[in-house]
C-alpha atoms as a PDB file:
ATOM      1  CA  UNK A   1      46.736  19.081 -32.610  1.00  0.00           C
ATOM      2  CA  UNK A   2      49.085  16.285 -31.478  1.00  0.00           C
ATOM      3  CA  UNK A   3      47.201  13.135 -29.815  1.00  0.00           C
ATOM      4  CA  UNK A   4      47.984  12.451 -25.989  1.00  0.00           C
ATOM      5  CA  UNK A   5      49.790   9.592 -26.548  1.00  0.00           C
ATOM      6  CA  UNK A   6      52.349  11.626 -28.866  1.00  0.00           C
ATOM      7  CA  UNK A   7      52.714  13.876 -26.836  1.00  0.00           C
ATOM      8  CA  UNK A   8      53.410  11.867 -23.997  1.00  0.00           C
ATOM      9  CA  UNK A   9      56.430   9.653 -26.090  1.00  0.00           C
ATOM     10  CA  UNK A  10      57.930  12.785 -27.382  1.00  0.00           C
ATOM     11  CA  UNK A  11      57.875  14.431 -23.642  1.00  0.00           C
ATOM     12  CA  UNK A  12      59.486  11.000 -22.679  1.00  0.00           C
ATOM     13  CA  UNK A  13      62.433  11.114 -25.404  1.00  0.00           C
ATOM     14  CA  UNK A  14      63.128  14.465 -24.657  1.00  0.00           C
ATOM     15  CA  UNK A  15      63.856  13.571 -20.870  1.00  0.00           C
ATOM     16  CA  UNK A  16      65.718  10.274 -21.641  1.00  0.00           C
ATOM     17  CA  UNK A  17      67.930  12.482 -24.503  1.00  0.00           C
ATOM     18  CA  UNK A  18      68.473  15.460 -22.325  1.00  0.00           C
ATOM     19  CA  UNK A  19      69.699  13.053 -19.480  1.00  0.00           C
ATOM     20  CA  UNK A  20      72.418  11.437 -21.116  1.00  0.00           C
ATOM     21  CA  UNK A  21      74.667  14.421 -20.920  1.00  0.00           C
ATOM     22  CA  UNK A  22      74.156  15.049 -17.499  1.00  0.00           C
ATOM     23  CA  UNK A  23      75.011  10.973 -16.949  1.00  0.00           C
ATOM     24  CA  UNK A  24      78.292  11.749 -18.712  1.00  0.00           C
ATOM     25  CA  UNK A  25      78.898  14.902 -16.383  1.00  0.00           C
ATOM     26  CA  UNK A  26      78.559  12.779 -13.372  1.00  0.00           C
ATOM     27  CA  UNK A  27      81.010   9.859 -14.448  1.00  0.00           C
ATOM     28  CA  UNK A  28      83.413  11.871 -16.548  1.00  0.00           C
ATOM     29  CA  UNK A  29      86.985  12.423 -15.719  1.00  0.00           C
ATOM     30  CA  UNK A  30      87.681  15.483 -12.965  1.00  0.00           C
ATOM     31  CA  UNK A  31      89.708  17.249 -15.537  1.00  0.00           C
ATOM     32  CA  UNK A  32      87.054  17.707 -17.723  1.00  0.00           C
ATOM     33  CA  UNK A  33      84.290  18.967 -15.917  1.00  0.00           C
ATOM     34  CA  UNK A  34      84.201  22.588 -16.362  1.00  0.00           C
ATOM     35  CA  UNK A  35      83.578  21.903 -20.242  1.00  0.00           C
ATOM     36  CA  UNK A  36      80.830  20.131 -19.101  1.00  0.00           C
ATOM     37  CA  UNK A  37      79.173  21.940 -16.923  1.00  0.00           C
ATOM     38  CA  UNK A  38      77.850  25.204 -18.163  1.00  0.00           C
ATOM     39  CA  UNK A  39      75.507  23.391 -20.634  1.00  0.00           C
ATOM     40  CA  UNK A  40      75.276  20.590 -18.180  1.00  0.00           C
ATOM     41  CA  UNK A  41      73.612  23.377 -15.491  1.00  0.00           C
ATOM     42  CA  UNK A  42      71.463  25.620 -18.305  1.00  0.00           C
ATOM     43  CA  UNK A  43      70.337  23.603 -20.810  1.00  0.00           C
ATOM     44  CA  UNK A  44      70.286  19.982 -20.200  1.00  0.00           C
ATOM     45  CA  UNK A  45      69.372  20.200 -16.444  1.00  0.00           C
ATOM     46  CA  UNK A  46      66.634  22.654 -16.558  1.00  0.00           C
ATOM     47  CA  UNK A  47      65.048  20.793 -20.061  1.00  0.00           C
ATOM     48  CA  UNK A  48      64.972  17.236 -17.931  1.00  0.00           C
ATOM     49  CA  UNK A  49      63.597  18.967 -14.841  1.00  0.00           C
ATOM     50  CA  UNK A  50      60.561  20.769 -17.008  1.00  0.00           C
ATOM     51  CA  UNK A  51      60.033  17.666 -18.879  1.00  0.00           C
ATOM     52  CA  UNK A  52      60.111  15.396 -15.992  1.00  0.00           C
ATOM     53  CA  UNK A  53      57.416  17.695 -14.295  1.00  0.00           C
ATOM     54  CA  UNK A  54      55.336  17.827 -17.020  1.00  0.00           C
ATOM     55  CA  UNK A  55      55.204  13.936 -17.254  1.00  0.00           C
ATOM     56  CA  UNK A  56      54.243  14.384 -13.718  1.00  0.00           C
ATOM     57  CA  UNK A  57      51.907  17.276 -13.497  1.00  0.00           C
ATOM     58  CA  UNK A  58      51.165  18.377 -17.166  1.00  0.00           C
ATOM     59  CA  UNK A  59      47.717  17.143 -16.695  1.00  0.00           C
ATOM     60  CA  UNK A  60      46.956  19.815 -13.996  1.00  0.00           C
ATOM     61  CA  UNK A  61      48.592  22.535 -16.171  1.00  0.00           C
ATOM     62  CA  UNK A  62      46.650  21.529 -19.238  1.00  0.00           C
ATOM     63  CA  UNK A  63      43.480  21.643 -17.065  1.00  0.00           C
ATOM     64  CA  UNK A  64      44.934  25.047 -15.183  1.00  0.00           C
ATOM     65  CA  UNK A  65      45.256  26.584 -18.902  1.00  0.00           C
ATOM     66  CA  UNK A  66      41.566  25.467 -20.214  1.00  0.00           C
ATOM     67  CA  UNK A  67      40.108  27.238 -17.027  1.00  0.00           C
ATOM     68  CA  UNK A  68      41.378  30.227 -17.589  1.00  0.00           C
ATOM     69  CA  UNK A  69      41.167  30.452 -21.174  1.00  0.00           C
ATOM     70  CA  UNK A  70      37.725  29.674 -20.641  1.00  0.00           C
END
């Protein structure tokens, strides 16, 4: 099983990496955009937004989960 603290970086580098694409969405040229935005809108998007709550909230999941295996 992977320590907390792992987890916790590799939860943190997977937000930071799955951000940067969506930074270059936002500043990129207008002409460019729609090559940018399917992936932009179903991968890199949703992966921030489920990492980002699971920084957030993963604790109450985690504790959610136990219950009911339980």
């Amino acid at each position: 099983m992977i320590s907390s603290a792992t987890q916790r970086t590799i939860v943190r580098w997977i937000h930071i990496i799955f951000s940067i694409p969506i930074l270059g969405y936002i500043y990129s040229p207008f002409e460019k955009l729609p090559g940018y935005a399917t992936p932009t809108r179903y991968v890199f998007l949703p992966t921030m937004i489920l990492s980002g709550l699971w920084m957030w909230k993963g604790h109450v999941v985690r504790r959610l989960l136990s219950k009911r295996s339980a």
